[in-house]
Protein backbone atom coordinates (compact mmCIF):
# COMPACT_ATOMS: atom_id res chain seq x y z
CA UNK A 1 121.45 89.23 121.59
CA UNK A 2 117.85 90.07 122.11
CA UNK A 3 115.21 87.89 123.38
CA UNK A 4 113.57 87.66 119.55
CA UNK A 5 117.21 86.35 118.51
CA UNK A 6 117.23 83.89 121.41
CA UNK A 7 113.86 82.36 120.93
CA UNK A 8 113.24 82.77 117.33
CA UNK A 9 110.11 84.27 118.46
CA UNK A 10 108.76 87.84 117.97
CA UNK A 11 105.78 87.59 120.70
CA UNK A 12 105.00 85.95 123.55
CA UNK A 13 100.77 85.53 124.10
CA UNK A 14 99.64 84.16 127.86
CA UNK A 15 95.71 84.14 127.34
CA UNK A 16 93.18 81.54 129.14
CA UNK A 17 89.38 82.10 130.77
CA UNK A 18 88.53 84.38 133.15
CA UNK A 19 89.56 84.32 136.66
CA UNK A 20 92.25 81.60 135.51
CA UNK A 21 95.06 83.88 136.94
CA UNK A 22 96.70 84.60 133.21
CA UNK A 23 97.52 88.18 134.43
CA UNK A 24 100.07 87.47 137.04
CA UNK A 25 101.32 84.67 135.08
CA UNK A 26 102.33 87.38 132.80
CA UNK A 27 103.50 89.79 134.74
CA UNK A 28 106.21 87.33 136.34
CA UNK A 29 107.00 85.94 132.72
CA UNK A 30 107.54 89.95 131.54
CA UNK A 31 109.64 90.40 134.53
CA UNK A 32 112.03 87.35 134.08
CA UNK A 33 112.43 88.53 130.36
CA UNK A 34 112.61 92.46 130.95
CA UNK A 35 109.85 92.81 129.06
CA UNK A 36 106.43 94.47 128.88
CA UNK A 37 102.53 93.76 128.43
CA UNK A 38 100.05 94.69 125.76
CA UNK A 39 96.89 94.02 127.34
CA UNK A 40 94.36 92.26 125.41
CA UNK A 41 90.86 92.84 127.16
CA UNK A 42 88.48 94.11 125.17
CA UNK A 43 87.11 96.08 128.16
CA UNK A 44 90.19 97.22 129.75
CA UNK A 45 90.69 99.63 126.99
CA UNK A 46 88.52 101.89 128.38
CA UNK A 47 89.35 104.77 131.60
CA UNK A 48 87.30 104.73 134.88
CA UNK A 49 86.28 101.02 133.85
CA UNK A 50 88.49 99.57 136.45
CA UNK A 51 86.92 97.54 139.30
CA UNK A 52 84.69 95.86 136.80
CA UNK A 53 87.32 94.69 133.77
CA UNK A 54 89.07 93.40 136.93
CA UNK A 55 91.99 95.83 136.44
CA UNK A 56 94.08 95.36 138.99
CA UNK A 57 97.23 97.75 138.75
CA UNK A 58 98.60 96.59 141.94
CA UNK A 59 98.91 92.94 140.04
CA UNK A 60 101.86 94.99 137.49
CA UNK A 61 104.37 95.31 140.41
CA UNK A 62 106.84 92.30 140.94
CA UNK A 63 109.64 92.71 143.63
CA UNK A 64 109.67 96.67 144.04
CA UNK A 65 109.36 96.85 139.78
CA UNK A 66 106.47 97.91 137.94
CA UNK A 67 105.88 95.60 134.77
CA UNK A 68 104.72 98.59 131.92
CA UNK A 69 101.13 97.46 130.28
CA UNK A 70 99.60 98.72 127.41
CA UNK A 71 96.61 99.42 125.79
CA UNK A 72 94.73 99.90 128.41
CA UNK A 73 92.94 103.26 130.02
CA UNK A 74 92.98 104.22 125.98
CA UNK A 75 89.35 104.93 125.30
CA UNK A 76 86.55 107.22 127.46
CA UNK A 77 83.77 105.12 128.15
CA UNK A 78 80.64 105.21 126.42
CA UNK A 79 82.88 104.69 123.39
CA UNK A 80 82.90 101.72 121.13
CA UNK A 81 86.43 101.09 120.48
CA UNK A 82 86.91 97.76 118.39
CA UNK A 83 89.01 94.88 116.68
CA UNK A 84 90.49 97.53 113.98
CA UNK A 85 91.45 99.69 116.35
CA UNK A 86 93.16 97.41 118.55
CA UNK A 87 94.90 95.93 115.69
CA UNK A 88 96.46 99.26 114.69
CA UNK A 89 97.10 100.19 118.13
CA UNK A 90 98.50 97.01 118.87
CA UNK A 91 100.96 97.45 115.71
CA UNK A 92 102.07 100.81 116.77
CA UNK A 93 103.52 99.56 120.19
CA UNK A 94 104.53 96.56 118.98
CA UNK A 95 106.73 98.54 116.60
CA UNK A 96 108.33 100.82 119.51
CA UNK A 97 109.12 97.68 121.31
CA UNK A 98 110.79 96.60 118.87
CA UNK A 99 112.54 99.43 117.92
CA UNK A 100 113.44 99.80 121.99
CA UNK A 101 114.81 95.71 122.14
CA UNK A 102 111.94 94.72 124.45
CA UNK A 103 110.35 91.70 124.17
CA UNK A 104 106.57 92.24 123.95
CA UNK A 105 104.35 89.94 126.06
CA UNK A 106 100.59 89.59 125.15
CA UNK A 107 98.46 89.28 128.14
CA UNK A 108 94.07 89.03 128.12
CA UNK A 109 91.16 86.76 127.62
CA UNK A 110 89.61 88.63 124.55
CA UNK A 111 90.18 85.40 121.84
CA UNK A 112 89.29 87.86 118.89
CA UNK A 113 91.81 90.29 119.91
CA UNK A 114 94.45 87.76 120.26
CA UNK A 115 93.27 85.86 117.32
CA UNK A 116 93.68 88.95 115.08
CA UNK A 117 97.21 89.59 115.69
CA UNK A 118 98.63 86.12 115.82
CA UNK A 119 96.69 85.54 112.36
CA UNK A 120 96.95 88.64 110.87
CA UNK A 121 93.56 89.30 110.55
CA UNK A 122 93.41 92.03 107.28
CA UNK A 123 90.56 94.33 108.19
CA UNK A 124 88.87 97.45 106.96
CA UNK A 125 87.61 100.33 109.09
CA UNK A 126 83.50 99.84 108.83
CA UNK A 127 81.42 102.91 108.09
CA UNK A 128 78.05 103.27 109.91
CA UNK A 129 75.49 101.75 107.43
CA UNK A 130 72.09 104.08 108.33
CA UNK A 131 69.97 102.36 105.87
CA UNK A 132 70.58 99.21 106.79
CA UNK A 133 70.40 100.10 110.75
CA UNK A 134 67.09 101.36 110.23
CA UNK A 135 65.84 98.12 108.40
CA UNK A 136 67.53 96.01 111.77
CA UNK A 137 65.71 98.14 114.24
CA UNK A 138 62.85 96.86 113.15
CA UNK A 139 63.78 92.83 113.72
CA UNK A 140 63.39 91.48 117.47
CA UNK A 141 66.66 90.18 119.47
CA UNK A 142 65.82 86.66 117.83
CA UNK A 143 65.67 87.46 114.41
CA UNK A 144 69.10 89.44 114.50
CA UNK A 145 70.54 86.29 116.44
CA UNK A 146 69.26 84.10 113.61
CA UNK A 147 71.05 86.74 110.91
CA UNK A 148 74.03 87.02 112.98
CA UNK A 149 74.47 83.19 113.04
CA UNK A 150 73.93 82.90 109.28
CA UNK A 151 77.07 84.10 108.41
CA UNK A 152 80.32 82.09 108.61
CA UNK A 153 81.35 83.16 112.44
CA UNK A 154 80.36 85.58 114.54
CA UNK A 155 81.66 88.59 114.92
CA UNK A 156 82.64 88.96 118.20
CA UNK A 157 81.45 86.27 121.04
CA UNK A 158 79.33 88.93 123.38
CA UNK A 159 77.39 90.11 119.93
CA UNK A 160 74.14 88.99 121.34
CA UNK A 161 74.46 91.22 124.72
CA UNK A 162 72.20 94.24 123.12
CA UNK A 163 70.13 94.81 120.47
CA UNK A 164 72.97 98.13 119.27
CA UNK A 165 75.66 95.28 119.57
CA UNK A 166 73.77 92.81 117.56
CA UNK A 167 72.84 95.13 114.77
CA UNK A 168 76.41 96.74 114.65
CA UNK A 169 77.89 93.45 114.05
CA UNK A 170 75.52 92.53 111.18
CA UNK A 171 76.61 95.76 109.81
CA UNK A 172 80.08 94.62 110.21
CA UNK A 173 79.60 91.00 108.40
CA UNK A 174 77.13 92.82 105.86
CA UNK A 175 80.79 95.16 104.94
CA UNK A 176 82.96 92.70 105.48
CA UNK A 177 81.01 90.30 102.35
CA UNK A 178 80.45 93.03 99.80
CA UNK A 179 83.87 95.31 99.95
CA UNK A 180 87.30 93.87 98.83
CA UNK A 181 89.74 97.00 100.39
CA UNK A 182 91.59 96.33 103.34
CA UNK A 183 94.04 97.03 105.77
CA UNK A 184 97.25 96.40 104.55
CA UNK A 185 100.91 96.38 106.02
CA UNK A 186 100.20 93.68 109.37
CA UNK A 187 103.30 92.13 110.11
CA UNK A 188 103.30 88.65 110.22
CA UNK A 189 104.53 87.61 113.68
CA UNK A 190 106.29 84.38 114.87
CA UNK A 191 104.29 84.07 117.80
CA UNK A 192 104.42 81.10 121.19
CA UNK A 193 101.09 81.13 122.41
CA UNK A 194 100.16 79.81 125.80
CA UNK A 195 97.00 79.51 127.93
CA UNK A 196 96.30 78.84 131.37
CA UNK A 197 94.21 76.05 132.13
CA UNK A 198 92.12 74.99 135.34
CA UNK A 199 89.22 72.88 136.37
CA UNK A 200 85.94 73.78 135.47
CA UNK A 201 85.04 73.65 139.31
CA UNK A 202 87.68 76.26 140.28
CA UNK A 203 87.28 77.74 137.51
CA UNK A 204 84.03 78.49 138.90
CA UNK A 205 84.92 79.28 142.69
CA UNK A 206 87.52 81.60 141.54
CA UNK A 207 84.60 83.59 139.73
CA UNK A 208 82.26 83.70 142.59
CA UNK A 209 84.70 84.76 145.11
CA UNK A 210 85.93 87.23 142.72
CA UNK A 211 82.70 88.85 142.32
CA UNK A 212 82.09 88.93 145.64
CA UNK A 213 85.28 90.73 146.40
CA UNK A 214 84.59 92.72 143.14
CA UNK A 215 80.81 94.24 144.83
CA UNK A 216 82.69 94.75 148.29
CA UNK A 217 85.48 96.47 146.64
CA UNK A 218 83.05 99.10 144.57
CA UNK A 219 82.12 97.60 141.55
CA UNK A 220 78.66 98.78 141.63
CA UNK A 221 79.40 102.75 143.05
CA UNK A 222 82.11 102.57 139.75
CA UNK A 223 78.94 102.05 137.67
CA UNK A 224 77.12 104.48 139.14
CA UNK A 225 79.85 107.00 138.83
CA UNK A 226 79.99 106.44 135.14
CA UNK A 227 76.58 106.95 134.45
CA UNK A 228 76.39 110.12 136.13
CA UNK A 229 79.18 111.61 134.22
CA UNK A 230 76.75 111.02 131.39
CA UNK A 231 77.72 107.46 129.94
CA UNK A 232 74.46 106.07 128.89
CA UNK A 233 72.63 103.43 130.12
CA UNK A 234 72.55 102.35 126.81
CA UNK A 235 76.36 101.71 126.43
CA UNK A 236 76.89 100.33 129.97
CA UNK A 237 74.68 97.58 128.60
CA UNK A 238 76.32 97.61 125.28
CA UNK A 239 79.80 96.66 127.93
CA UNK A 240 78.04 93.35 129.06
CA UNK A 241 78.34 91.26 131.90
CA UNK A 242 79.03 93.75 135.26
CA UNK A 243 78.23 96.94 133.45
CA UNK A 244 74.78 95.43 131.75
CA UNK A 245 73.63 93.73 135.17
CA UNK A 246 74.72 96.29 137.65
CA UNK A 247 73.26 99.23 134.99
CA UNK A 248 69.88 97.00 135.17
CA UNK A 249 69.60 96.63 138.86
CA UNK A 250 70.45 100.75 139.19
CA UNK A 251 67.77 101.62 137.02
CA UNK A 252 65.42 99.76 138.73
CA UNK A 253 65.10 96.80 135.84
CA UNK A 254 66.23 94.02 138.16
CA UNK A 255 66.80 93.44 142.37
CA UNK A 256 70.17 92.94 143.82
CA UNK A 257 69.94 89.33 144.52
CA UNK A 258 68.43 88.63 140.51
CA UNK A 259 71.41 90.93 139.70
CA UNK A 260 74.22 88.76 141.69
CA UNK A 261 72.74 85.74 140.68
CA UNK A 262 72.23 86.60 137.01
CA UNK A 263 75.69 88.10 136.81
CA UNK A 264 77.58 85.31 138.23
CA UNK A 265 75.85 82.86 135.75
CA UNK A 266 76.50 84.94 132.57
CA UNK A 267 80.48 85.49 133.56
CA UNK A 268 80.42 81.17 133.83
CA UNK A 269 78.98 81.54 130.35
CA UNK A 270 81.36 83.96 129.20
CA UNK A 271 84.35 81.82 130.28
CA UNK A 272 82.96 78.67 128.45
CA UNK A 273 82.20 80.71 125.59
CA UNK A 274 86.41 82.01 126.01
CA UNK A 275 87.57 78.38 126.06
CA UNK A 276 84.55 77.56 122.66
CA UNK A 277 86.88 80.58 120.97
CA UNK A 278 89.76 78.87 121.86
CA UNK A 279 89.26 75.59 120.96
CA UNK A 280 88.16 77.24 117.61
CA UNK A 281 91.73 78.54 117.33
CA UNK A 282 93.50 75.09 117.90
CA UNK A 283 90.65 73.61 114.89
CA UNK A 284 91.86 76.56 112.41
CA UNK A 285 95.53 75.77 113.37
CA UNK A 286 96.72 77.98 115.96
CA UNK A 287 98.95 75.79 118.64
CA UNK A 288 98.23 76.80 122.12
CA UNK A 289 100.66 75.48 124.62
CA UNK A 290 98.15 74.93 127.95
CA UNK A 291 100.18 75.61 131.21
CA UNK A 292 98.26 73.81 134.28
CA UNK A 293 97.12 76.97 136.42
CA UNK A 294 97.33 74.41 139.41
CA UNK A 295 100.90 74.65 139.28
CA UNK A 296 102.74 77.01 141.80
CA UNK A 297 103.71 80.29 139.96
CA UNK A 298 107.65 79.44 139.70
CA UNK A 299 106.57 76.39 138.03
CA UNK A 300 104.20 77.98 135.35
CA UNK A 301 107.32 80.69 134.91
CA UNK A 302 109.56 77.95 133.96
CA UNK A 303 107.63 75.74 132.13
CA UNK A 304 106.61 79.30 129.60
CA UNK A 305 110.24 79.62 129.31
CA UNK A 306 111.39 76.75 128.50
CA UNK A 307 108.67 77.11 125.75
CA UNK A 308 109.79 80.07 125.01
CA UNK A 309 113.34 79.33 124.99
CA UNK A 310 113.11 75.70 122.91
């Protein structure tokens, strides 16, 4: 009998804020079922991005066995893979697990990724709009914010990181309001969705000593590296948080300590911004099953699998 049989459920999500330890959560969870990761992380998706999406392959290994992850190291960077993409992606590995008996595990902090397969999102692929990107060049930061917020939601929760971001998601929402086709075929998935929760205080000391370790280990010679194999500075900003501040302070926009300091308050803003999308989630009906990331790891295991299990 196969895990779905056992459970009742077809997927297995383990999501929470950053530096909230979700990923090795996962990885012993996968292990104790025999099954693998899809990676939801926006950012992970793309090769030679490593230090900085806080890919950390070494994390994958539990007792001599490597836990298989996917969706990740799919995309070159300076690329601008999105929620469509991921979708489909997501459906096409999905399907082999399926086909191979392994229970899938979903494993990242990106709320619209997660939110799009465990609703179903139906989406459209969205054709560059010129006309309208023309008129948007035009409009300063604020007045794209103020568009941007006029519609329903936003698009995605970093939107506001660029001026090319901001415009390409009014382009999106623009689409999205005036066509009717769309993606068709995404299965609907019986899906026990968890999320690791800690104090806003560690929450906090976890980020700052992992960006500390994160500079010592390379992070800023990675973004180097990148733009001199001819990724713009343009889409390193476009990335957000390490890639935008570390691209600033190499160009000579900002200093190192402005940089550290600037960097370290917009990840804190991007994790309350994570747990904003997720409290969304639980408003529009999604149940998510917080696991206290205080606990020692056996103790998280069990308590997902006794979710999991019923």
């Amino acid at each position: 009998m196969s895990v779905n049989e056992k459970t009742g459920y077809d997927l297995l999500v383990i999501t929470g804020p950053t530096a909230s330890g979700k990923t090795s959560l996962a990885v012993n969870v996968a292990s104790r079922l025999g099954g693998e990761i899809i990676s939801a992380d926006s950012r992970q998706v793309y090769r030679g991005m490593d230090i900085g999406t806080g890919k950390d392959y070494s994390e994958y290994f539990i007792k001599g066995r490597q836990v298989p992850v996917h969706l990740m190291d799919i995309a070159d960077p300076g690329y601008k893979y999105n929620v469509f993409e991921y979708q489909r992606d997501f459906k096409n590995v999905y399907n082999n697990l399926r086909k191979r008996g392994v229970f899938p595990v979903v494993c990242g902090g990106s709320g619209l990724y997660i939110d799009s397969i465990i609703s179903g999102y139906r989406m459209f692929e969205v054709p560059p709009d010129s006309g309208l990107r023309v008129q948007l060049e035009k409009k300063s930061m604020e007045e794209l914010g103020n568009i941007l917020k006029s519609f329903k939601s936003l698009h995605n929760i970093t939107d506001l990181d660029s001026k090319k971001r901001a415009i390409r998601a009014i382009e999106i929402e623009y689409f999205s309001n005036s066509k009717s086709t769309t993606q068709s075929g995404f299965p609907a998935l019986r899906s026990l969705v968890t999320a690791v929760s800690v104090e806003r205080e560690t929450r906090r000391k976890s980020i700052t000593g992992r960006l500390n370790q994160r500079l010592n280990a390379g992070m800023i010679e990675e973004v180097k590296g990148l733009l001199e194999k001819g990724v713009s500075e343009e889409s390193m900003i476009y990335y957000g948080l390490e890639y935008k501040y570390i691209t600033l302070y190499l160009t000579g926009k900002s200093g190192y300590d402005d940089m550290v300091k600037g960097l370290e308050t917009a990840i804190h803003q991007f994790a309350k911004r994570q747990m904003t999308w997720f409290r969304g989630m639980e408003k529009k009906g999604t149940r998510i099953n917080w696991i206290d990331g205080e606990l020692p790891m056996e103790k998280k295991v069990e308590q997902v699998l006794r979710l999991l299990h019923g």
